[in-house]
C-alpha atoms as a PDB file:
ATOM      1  CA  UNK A   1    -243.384-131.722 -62.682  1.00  0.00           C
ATOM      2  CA  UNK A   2    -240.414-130.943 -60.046  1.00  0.00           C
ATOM      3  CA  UNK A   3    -242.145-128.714 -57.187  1.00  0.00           C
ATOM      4  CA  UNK A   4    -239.838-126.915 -54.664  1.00  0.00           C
ATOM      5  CA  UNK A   5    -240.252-129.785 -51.652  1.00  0.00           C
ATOM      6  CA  UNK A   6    -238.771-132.398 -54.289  1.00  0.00           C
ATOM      7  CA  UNK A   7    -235.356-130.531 -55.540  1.00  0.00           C
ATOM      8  CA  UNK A   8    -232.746-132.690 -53.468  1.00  0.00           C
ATOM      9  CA  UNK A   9    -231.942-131.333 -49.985  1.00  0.00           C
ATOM     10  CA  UNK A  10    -229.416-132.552 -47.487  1.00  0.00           C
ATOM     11  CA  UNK A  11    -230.334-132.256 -43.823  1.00  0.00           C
ATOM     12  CA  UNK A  12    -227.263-130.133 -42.676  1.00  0.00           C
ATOM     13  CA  UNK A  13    -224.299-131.696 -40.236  1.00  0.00           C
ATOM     14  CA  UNK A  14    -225.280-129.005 -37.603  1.00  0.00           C
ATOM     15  CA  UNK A  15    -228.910-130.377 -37.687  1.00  0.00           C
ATOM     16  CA  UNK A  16    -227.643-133.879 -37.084  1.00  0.00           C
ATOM     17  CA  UNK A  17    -225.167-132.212 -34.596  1.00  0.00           C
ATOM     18  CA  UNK A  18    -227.721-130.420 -32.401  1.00  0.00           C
ATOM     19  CA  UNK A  19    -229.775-133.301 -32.602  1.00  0.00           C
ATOM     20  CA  UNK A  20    -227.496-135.583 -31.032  1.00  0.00           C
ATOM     21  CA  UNK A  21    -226.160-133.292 -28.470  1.00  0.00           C
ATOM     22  CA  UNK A  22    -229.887-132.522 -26.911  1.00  0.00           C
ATOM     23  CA  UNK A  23    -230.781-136.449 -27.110  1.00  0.00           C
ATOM     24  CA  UNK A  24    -227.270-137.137 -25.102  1.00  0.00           C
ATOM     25  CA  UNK A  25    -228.036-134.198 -22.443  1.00  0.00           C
ATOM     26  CA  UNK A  26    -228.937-137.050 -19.640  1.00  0.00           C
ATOM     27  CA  UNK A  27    -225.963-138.144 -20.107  1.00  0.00           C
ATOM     28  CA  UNK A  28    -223.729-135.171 -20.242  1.00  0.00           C
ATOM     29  CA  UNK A  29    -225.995-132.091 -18.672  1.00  0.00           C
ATOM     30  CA  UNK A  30    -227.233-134.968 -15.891  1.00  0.00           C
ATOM     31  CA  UNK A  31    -224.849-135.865 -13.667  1.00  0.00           C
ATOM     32  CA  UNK A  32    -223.550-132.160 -12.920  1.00  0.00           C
ATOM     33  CA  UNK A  33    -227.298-131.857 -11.547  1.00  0.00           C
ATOM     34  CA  UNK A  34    -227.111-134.989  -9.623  1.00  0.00           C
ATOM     35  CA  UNK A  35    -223.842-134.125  -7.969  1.00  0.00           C
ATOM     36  CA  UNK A  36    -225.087-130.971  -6.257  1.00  0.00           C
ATOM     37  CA  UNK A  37    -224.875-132.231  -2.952  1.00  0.00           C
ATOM     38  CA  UNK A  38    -224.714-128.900  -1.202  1.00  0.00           C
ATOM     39  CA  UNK A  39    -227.860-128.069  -2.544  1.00  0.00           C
ATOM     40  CA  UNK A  40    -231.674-128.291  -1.130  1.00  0.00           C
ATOM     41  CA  UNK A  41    -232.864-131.667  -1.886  1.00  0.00           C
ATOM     42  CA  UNK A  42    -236.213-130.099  -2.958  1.00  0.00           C
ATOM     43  CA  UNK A  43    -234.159-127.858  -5.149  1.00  0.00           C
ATOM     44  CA  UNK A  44    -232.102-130.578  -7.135  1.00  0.00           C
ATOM     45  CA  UNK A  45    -235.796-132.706  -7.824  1.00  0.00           C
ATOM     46  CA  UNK A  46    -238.057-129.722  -9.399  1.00  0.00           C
ATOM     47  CA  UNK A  47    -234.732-128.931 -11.429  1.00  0.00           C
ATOM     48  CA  UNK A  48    -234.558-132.667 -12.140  1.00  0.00           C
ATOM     49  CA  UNK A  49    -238.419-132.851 -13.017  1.00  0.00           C
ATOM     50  CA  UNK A  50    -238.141-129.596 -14.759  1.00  0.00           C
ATOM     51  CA  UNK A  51    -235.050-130.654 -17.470  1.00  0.00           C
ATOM     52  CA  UNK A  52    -236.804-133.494 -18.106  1.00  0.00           C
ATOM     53  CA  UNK A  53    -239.593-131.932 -19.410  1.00  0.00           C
ATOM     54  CA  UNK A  54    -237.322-129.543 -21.100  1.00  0.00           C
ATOM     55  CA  UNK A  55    -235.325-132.568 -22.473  1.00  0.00           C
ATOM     56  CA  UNK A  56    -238.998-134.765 -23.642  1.00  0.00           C
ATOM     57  CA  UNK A  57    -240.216-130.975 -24.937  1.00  0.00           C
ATOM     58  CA  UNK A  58    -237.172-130.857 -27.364  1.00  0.00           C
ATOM     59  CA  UNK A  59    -236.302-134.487 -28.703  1.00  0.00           C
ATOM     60  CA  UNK A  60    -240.759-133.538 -29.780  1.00  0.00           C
ATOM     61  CA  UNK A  61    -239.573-130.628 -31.451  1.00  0.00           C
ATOM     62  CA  UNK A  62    -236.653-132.658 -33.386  1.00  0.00           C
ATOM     63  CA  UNK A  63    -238.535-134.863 -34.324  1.00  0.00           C
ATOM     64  CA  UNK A  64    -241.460-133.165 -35.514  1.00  0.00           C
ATOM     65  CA  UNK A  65    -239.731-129.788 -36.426  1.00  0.00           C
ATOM     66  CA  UNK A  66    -242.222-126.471 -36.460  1.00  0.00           C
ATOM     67  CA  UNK A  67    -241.625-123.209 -36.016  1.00  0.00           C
ATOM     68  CA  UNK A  68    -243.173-122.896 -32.390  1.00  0.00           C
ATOM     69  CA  UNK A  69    -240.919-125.803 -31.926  1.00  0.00           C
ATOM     70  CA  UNK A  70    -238.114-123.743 -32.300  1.00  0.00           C
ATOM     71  CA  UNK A  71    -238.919-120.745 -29.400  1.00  0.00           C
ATOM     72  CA  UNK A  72    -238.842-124.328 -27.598  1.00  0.00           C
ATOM     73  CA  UNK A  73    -235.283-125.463 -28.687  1.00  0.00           C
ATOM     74  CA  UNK A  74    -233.851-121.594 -28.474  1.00  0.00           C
ATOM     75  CA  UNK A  75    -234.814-120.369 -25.138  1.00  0.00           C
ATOM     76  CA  UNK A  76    -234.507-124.375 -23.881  1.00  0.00           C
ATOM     77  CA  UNK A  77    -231.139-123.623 -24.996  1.00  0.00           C
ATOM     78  CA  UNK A  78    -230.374-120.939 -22.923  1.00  0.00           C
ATOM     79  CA  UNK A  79    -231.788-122.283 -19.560  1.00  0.00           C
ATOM     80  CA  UNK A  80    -229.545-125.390 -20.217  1.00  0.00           C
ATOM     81  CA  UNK A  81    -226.680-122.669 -20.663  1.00  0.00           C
ATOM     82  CA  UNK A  82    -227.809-120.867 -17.535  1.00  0.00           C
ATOM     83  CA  UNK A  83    -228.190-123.870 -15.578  1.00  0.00           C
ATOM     84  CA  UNK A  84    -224.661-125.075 -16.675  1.00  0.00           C
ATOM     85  CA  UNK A  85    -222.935-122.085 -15.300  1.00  0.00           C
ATOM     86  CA  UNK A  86    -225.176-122.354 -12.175  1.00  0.00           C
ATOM     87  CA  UNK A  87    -223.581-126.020 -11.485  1.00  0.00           C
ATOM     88  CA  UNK A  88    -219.885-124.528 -12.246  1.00  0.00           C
ATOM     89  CA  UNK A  89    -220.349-121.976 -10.054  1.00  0.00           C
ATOM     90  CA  UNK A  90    -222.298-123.403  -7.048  1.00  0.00           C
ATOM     91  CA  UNK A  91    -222.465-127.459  -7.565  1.00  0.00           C
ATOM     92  CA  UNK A  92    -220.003-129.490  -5.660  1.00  0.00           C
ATOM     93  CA  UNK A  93    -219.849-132.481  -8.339  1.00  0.00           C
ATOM     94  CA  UNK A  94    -216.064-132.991  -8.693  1.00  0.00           C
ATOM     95  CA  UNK A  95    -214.875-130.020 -11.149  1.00  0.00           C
ATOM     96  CA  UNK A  96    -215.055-132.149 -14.534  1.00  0.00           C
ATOM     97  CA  UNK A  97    -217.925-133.762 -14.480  1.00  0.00           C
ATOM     98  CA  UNK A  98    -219.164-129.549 -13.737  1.00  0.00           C
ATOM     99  CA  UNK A  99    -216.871-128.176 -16.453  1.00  0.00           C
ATOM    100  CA  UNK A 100    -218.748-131.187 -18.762  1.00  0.00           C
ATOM    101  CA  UNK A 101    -222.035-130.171 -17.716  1.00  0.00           C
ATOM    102  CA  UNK A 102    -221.431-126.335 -18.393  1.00  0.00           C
ATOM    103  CA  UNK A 103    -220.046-127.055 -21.728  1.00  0.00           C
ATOM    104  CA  UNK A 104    -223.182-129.124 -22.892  1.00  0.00           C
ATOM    105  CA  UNK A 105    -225.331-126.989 -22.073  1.00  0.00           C
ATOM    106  CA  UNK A 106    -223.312-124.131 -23.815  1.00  0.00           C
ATOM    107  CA  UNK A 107    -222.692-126.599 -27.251  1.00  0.00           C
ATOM    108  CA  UNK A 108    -226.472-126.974 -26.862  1.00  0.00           C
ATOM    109  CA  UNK A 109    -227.347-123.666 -27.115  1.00  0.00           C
ATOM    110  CA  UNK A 110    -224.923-122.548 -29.890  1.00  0.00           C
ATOM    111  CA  UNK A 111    -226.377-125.632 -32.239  1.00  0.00           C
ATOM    112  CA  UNK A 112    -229.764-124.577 -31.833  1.00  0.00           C
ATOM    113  CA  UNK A 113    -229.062-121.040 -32.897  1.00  0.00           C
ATOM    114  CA  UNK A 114    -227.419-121.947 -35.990  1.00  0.00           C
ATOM    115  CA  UNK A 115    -229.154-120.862 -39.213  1.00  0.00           C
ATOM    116  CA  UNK A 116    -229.772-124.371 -40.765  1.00  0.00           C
ATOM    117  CA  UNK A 117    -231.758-125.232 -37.358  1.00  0.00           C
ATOM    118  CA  UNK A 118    -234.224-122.313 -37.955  1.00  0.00           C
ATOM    119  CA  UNK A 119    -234.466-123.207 -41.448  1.00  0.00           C
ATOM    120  CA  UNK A 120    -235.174-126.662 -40.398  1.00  0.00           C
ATOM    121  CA  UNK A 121    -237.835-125.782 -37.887  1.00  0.00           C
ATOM    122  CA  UNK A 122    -239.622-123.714 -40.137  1.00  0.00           C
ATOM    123  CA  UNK A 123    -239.694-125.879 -43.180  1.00  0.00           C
ATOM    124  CA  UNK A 124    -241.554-128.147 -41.208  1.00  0.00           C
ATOM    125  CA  UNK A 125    -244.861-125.976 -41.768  1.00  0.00           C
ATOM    126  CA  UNK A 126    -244.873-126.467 -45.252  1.00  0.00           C
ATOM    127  CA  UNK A 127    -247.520-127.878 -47.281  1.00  0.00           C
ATOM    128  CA  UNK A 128    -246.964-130.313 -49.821  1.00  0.00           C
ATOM    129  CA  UNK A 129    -245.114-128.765 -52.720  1.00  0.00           C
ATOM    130  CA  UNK A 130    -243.896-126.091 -50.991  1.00  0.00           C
ATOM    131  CA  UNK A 131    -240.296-125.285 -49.524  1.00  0.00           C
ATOM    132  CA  UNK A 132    -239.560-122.510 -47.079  1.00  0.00           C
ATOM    133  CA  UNK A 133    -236.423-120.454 -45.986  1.00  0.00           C
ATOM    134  CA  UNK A 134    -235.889-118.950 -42.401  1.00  0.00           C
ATOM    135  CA  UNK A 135    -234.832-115.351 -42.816  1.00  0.00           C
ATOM    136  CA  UNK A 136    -231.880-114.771 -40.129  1.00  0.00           C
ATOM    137  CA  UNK A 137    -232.831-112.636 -37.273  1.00  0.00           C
ATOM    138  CA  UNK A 138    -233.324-109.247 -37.798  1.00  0.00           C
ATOM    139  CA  UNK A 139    -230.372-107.124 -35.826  1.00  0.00           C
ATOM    140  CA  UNK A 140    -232.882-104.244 -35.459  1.00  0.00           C
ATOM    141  CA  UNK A 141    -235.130-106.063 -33.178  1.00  0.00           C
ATOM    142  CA  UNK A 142    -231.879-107.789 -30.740  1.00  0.00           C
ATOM    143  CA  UNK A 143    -232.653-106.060 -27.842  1.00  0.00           C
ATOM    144  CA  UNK A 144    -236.289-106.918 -28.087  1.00  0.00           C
ATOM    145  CA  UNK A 145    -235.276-110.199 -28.522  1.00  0.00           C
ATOM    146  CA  UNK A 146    -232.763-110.131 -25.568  1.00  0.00           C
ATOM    147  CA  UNK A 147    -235.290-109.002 -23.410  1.00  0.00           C
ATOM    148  CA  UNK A 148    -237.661-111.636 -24.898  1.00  0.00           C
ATOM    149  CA  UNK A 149    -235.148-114.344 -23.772  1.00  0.00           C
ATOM    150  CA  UNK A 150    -234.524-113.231 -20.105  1.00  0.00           C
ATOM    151  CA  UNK A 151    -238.089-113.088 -19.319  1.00  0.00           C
ATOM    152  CA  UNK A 152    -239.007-116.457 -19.774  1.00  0.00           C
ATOM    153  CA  UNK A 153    -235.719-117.579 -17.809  1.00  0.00           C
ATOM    154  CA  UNK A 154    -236.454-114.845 -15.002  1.00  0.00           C
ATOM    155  CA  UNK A 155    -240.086-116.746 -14.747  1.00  0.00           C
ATOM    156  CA  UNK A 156    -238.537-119.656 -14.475  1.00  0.00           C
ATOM    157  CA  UNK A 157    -236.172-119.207 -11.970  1.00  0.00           C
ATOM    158  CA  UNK A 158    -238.882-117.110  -9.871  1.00  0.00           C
ATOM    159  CA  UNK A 159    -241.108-120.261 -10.147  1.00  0.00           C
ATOM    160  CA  UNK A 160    -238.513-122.567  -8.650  1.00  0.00           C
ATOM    161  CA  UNK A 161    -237.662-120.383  -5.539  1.00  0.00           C
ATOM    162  CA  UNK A 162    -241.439-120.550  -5.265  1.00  0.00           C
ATOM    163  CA  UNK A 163    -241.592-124.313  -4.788  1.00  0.00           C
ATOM    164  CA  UNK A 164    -237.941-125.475  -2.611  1.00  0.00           C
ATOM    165  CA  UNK A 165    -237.634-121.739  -0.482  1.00  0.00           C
ATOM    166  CA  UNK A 166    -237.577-122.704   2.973  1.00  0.00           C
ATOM    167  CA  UNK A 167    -238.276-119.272   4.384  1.00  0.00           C
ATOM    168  CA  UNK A 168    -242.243-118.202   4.398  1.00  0.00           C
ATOM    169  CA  UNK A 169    -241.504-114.882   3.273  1.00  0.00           C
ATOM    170  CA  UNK A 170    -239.451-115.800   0.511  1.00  0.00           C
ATOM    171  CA  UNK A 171    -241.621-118.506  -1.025  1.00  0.00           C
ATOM    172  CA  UNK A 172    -244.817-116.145  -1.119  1.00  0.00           C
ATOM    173  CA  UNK A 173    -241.970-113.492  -2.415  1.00  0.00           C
ATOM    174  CA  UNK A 174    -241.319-115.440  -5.159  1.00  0.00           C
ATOM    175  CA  UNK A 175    -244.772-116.857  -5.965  1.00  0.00           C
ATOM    176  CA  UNK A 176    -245.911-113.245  -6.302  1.00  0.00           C
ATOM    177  CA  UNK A 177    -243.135-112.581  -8.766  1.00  0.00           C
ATOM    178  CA  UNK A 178    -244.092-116.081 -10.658  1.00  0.00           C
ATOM    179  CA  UNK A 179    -247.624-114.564 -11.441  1.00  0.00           C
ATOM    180  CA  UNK A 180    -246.495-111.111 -12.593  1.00  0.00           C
ATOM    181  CA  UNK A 181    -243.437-113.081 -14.818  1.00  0.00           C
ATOM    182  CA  UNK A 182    -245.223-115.668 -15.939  1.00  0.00           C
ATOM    183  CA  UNK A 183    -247.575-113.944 -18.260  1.00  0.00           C
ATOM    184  CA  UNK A 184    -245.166-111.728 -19.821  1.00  0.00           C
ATOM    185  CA  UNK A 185    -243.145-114.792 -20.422  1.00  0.00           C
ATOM    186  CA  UNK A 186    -245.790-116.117 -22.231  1.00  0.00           C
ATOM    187  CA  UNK A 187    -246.165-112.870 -24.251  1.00  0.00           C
ATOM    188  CA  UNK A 188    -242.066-112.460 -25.175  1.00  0.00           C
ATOM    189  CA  UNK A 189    -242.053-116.401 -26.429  1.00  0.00           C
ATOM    190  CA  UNK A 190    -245.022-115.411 -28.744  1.00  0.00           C
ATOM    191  CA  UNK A 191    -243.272-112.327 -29.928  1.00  0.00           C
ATOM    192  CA  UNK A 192    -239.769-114.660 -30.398  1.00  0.00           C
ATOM    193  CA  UNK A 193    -242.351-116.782 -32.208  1.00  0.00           C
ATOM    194  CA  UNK A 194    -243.246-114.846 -34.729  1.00  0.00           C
ATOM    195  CA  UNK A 195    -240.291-113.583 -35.266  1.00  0.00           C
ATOM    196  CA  UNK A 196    -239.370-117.364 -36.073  1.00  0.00           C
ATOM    197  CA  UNK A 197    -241.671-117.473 -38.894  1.00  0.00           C
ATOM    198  CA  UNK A 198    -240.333-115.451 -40.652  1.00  0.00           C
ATOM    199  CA  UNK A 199    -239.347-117.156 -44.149  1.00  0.00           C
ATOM    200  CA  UNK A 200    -239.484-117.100 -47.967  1.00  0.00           C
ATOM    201  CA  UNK A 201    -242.104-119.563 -49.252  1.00  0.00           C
ATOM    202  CA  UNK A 202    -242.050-121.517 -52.859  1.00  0.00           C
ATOM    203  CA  UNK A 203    -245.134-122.909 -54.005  1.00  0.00           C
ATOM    204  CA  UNK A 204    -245.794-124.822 -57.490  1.00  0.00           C
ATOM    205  CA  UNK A 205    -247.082-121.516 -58.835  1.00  0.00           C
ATOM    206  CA  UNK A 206    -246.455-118.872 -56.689  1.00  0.00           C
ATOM    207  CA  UNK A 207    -243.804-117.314 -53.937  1.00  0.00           C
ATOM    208  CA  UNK A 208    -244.519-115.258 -51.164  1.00  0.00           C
ATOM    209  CA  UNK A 209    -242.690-113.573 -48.320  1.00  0.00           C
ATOM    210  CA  UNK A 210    -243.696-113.670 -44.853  1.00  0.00           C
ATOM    211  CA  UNK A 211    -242.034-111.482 -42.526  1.00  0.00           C
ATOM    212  CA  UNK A 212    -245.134-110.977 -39.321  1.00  0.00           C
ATOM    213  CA  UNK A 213    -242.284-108.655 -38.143  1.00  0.00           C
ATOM    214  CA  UNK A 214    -242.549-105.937 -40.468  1.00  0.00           C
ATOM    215  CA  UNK A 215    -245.248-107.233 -43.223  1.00  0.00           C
ATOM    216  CA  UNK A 216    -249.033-107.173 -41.902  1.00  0.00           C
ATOM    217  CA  UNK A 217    -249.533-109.568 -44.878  1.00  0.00           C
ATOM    218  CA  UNK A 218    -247.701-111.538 -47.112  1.00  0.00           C
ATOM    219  CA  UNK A 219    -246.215-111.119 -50.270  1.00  0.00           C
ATOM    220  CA  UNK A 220    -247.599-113.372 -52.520  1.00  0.00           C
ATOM    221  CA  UNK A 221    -246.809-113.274 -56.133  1.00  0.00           C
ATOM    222  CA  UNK A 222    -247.252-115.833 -58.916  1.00  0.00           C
ATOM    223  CA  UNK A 223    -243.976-116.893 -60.351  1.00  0.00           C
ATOM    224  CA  UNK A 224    -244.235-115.984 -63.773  1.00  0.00           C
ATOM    225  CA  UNK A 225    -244.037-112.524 -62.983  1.00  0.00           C
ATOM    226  CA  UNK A 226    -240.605-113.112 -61.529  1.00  0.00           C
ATOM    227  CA  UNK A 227    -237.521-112.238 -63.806  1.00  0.00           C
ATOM    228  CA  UNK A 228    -234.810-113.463 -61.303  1.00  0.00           C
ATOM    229  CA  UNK A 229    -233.423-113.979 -57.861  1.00  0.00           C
ATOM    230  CA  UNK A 230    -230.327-113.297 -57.519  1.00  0.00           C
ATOM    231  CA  UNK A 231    -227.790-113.070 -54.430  1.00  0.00           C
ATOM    232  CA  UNK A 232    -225.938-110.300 -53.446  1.00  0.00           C
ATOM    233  CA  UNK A 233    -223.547-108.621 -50.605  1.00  0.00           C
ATOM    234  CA  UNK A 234    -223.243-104.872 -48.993  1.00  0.00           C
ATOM    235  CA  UNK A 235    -226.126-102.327 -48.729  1.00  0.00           C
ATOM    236  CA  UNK A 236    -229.371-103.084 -51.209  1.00  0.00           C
ATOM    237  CA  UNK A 237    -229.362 -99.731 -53.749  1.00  0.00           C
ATOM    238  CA  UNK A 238    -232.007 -97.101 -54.059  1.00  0.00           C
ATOM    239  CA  UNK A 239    -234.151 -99.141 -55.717  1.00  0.00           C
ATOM    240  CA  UNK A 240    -234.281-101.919 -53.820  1.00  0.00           C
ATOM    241  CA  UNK A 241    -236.881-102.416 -51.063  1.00  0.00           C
ATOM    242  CA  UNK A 242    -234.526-103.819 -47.966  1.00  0.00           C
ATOM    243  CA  UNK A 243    -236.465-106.158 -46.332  1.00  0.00           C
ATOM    244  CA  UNK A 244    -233.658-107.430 -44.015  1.00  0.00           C
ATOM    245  CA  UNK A 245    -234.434-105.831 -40.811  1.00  0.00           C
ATOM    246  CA  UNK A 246    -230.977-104.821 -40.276  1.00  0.00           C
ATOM    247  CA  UNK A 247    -229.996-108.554 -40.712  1.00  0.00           C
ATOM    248  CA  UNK A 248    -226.220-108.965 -42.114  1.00  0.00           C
ATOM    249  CA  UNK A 249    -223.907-110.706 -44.514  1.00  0.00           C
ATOM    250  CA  UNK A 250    -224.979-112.395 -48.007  1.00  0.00           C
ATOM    251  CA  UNK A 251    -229.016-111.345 -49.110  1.00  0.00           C
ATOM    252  CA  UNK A 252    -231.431-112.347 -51.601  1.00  0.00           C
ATOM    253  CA  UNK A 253    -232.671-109.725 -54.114  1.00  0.00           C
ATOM    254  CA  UNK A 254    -236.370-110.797 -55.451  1.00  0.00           C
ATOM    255  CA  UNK A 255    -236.979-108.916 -59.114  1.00  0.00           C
ATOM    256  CA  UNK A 256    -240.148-108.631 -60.292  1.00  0.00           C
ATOM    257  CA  UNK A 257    -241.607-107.587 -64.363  1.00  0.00           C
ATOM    258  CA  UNK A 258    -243.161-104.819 -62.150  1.00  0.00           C
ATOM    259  CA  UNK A 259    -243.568-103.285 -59.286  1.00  0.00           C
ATOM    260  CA  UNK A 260    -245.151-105.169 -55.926  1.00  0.00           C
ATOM    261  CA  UNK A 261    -247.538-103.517 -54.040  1.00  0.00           C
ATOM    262  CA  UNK A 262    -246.529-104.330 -49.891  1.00  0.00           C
ATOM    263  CA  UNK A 263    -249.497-104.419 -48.022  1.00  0.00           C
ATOM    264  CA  UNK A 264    -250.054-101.939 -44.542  1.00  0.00           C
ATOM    265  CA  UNK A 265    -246.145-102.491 -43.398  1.00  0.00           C
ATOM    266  CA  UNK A 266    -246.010-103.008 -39.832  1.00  0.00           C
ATOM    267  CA  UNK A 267    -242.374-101.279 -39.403  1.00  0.00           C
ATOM    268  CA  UNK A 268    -241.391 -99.313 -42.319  1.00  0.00           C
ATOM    269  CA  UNK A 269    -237.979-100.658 -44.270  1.00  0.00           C
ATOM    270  CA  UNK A 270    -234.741 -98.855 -43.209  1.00  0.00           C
ATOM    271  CA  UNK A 271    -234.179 -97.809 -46.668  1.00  0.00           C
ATOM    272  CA  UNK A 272    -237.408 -95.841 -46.323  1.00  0.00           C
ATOM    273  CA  UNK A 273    -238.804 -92.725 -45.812  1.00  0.00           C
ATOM    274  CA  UNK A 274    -241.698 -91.861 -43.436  1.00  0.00           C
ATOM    275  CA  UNK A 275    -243.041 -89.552 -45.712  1.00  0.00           C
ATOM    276  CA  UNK A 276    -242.783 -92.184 -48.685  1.00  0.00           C
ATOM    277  CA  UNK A 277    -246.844 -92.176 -48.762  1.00  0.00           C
ATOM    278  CA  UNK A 278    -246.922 -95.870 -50.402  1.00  0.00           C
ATOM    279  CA  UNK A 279    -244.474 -99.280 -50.630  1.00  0.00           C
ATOM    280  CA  UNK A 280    -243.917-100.604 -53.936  1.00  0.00           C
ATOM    281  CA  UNK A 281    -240.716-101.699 -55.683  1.00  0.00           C
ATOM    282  CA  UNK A 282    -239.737-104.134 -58.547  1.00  0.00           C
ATOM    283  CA  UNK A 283    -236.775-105.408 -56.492  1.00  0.00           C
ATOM    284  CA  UNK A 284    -236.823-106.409 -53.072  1.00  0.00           C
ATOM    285  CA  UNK A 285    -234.351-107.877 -50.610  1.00  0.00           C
ATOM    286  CA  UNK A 286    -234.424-110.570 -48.113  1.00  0.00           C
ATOM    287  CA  UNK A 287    -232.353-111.999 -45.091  1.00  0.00           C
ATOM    288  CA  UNK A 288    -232.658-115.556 -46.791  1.00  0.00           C
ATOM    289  CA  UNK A 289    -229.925-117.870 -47.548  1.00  0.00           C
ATOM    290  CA  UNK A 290    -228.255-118.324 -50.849  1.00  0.00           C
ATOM    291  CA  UNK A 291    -229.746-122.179 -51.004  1.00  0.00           C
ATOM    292  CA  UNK A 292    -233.187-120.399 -51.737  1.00  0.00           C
ATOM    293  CA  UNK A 293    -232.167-118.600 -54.726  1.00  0.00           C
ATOM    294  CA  UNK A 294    -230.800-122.105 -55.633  1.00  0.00           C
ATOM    295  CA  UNK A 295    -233.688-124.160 -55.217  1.00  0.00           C
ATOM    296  CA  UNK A 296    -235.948-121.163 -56.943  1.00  0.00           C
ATOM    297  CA  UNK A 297    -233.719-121.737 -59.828  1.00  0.00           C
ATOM    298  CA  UNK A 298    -234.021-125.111 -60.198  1.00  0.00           C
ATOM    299  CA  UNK A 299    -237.525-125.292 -59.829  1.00  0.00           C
ATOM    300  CA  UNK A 300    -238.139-122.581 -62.628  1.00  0.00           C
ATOM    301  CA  UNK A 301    -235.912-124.407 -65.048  1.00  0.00           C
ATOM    302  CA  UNK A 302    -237.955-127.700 -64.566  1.00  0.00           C
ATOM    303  CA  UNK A 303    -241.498-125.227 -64.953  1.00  0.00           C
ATOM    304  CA  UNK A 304    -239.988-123.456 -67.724  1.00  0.00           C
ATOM    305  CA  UNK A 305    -239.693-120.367 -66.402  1.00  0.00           C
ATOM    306  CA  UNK A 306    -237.596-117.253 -67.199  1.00  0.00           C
ATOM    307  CA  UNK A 307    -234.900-116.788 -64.798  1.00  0.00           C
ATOM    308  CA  UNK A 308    -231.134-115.928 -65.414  1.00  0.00           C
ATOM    309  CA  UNK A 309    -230.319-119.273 -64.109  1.00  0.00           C
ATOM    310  CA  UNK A 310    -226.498-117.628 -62.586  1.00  0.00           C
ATOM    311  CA  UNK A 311    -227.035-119.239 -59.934  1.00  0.00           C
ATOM    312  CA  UNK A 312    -227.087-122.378 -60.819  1.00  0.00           C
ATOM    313  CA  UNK A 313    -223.875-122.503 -60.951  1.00  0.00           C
ATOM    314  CA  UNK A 314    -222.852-120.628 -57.687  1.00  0.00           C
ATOM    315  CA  UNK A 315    -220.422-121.854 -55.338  1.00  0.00           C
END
């Protein structure tokens, strides 16, 4: 019998893409460090010693994808942005070999944001049989997760001052910072974490939606009680329960032959009332991608399940 991990998937270009472009980054994010000439010798080695365990940290994470892996790639991401914009502006490396250095670190970044990545990452954690979808990131929680990013990078920066300041006072400055920051930037990754596992699980004989962001407890429900999943586009009606967080573009609607009980919801839907005194819908939607609705599809027809089927033929 065909189980959801066996229906044929493609690793996406963009994976192989971001792959690539973090395993080259000694090559292309490197030498922008190591023409900084103006700057500190002390300064230039902890950043040296520091990207490379950046760098080691993420080829791990590529090659055994997780979803902790992924607060890894994401925020690794931005500090190789940040850093690249640091060299621009203040390295004296001739101007291209800068310009190259900012502009891997900024292709970096915007590979390991893309969708498929996160999808990727979080697949990882599945169990044998299984197949699971990363839901895109909810647009309700942004600034959280803005604030979230800069912490960690704040820390960061606060910890390196701490180690190559020449002046006294600024050294113990900064290592006072380092202990306050560091903490909270262990708190915000854990927060970006589970906001990475979010995702839409198929088992052999069950699916369940996991959403630690505004779901105490997943969703689990076997899958002959599902009638269809279907994708769809604009606002979720009435009588759908909008599990999206505010995310945009295409959704996946989950119907049920009845209604679903969601247990103790951490943040309550946007499409519901506080005074609503219970959640429980036959329909609900998701931020997942329309390759989930696929797969469910073609796992029910091998399983012999009723579904629609229209998207099996979706472009």
């Amino acid at each position: 019998m065909r189980t959801a991990d066996t229906v044929a998937i493609r690793p996406s270009p963009v994976w192989v893409l971001a792959a690539i472009a973090w395993v080259a980054l000694p090559f292309t994010f490197g030498p922008g460090l190591e023409g900084s000439d103006s700057w500190p010798r002390a300064l230039v080695t902890v950043c040296e010693v520091l990207l490379g365990i950046l760098w080691l940290a993420g080829v791990v994470a590529w090659v055994i994808p997780r979803p902790v892996h992924l607060v890894t790639l994401r925020l690794g991401g931005l500090l190789l942005l940040e850093g690249g914009l640091a060299i621009l502006a203040f390295g004296s490396a001739p101007a291209p070999v800068r310009a190259g250095a900012a502009a891997a670190g900024a292709y970096t970044f915007g590979l390991c944001l893309a969708v498929s990545v996160g999808d990727r990452m979080v697949d990882g954690a599945s169990y044998p049989g299984e197949r699971r979808f990363a839901f895109r990131a909810p647009l309700e929680a942004a600034p959280g997760i803005a604030v979230a990013c800069l912490v960690p990078s704040a820390s960061l920066c606060a910890l390196v001052l701490a180690l190559t300041a020449e002046s006294p006072a600024l050294r113990w400055s900064a290592a006072a910072v380092t202990v306050v920051l560091v903490p909270a930037a262990w708190f915000t990754s854990r927060q970006l974490h589970m906001l990475g596992k979010r995702c839409l699980v198929f088992a052999p004989r069950a699916m369940a939606i996991v959403d630690p962001y505004l779901l105490s407890d997943p969703i689990a429900v076997p899958l002959p009680r599902i009638v269809d999943v279907t994708a769809a586009r604009g606002s979720p009606a009435d009588t759908v329960l909008d599990l999206r967080a505010g995310a945009r573009g295409r959704w996946v609607q989950i119907l049920w032959d009845q209604e679903v009980d969601v247990p103790d919801p951490r943040r309550l839907p946007a499409n519901v009332s506080r005074t609503r005194p219970a959640l429980a819908s036959r329909a609900i939607g998701v931020a997942a991608p329309l390759s989930a609705a696929r797969i469910f599809v073609s796992v029910c027809a091998e399983m012999e399940l009723p579904t629609e089927g229209s998207l099996l033929d979706a472009p």
